[in-house]
Protein backbone atom coordinates (compact mmCIF):
# COMPACT_ATOMS: atom_id res chain seq x y z
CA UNK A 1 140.63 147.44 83.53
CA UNK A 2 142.14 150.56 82.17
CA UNK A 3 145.37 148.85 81.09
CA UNK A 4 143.43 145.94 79.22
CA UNK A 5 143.79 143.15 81.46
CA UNK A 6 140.23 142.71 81.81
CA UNK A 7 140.37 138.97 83.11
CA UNK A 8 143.11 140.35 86.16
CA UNK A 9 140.45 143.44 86.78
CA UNK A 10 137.42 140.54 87.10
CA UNK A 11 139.60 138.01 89.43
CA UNK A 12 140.46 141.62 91.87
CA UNK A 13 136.89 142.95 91.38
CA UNK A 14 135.25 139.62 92.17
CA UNK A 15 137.22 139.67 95.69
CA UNK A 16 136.37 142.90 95.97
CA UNK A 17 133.11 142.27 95.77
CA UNK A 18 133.34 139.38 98.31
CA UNK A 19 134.86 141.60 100.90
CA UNK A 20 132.34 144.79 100.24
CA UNK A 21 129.42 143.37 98.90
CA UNK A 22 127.76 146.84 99.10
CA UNK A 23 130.10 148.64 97.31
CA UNK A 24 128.45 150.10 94.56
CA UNK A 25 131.60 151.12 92.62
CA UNK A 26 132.76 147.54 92.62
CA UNK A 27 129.68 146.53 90.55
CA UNK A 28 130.05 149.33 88.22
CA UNK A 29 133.39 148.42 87.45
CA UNK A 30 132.46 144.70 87.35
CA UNK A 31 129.97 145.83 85.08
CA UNK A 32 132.52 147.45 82.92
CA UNK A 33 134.77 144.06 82.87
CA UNK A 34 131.14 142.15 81.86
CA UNK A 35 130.99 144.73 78.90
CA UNK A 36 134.76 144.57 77.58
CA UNK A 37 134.10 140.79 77.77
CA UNK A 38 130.90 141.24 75.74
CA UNK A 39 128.59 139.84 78.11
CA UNK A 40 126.30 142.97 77.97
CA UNK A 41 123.38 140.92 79.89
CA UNK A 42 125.48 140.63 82.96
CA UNK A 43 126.68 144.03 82.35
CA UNK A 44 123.51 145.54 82.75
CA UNK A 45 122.75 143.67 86.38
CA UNK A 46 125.69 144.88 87.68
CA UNK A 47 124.86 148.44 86.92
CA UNK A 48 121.32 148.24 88.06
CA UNK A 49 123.01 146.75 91.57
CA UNK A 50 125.53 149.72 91.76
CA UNK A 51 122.58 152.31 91.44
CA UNK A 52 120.45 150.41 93.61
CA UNK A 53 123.07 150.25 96.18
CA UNK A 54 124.23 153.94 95.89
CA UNK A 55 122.95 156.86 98.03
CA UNK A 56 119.83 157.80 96.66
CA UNK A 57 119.58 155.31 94.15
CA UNK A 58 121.78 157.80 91.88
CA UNK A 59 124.95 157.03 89.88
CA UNK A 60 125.66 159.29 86.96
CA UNK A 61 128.68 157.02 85.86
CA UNK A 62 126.55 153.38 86.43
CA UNK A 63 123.80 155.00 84.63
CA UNK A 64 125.35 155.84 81.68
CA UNK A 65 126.93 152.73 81.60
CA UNK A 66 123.72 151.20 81.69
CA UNK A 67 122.34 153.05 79.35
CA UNK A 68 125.40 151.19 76.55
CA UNK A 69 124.43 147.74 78.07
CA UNK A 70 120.93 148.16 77.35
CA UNK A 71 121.89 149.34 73.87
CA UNK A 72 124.15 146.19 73.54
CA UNK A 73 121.48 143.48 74.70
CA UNK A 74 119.44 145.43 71.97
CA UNK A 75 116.80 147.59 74.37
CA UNK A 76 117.11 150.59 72.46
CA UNK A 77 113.95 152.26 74.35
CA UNK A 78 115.53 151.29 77.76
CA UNK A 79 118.56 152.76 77.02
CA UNK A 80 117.39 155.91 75.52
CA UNK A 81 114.97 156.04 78.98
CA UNK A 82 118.48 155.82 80.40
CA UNK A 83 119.86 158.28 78.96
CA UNK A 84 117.02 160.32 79.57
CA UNK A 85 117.45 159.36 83.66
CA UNK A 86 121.43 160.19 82.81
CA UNK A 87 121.02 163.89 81.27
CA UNK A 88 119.13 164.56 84.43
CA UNK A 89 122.63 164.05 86.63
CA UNK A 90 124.84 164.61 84.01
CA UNK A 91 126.50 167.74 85.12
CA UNK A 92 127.69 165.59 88.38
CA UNK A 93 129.58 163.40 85.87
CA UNK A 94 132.77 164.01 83.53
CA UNK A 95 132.15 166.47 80.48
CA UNK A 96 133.28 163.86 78.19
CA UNK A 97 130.28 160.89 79.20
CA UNK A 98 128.13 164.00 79.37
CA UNK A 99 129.02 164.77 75.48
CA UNK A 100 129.36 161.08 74.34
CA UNK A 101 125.81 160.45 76.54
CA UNK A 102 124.68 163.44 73.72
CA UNK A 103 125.74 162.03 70.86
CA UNK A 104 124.44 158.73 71.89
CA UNK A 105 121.01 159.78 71.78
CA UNK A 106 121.32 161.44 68.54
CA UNK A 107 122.61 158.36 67.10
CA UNK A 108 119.98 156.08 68.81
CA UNK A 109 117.05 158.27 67.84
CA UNK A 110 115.78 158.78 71.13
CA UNK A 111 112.24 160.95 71.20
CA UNK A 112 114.17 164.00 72.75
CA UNK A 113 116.95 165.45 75.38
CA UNK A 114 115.16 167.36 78.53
């Protein structure tokens, strides 16, 4: 996924997925291949399956991913609620989402940061 070769990254994800169907990392990343394909709407349901399946039901990276697919599909609210969830377990998560995460809710008008 990182070096481009997004159709490789689904074909190795999907078997992934196939032999760890619980993985929640797998769907994030699958979720990430969905978005760099433009297919935001199956983005989204793979991120919602990689929270669901994590410990706890928390993700920082999933969610914030989420938060861009919901965006995409054109769910502004969701994904400023998203964000909201995000900034909550943000400092578990790289400095750079964490920033970017930020902006993004400038720049999508959400009501207001915690």
């Amino acid at each position: 996924l990182e070096m481009g070769k997004i159709e490789k990254a689904a074909e190795i994800l999907a078997y992934g997925l196939e032999l760890a169907p619980d993985a929640p990392y797998l769907y994030k990343n699958m979720g990430r291949v969905h978005l760099a394909q433009g297919d935001p709407a199956k983005a989204t349901s793979s991120f919602q399956q990689a929270i669901l399946l994590s410990p706890e039901n928390v993700y920082p990276e999933a969610t914030y991913y989420l938060a861009l697919a919901n965006k995409e599909v054109g769910k502004t609210q969701d994904a400023c609620q998203t964000l909201l969830r995000y900034a909550v377990m943000s400092k578990q998560d790289e400095p750079k989402r964490s920033e970017q995460a930020e902006k993004f809710f400038a720049d999508w008008q959400c009501a207001s940061l915690p």
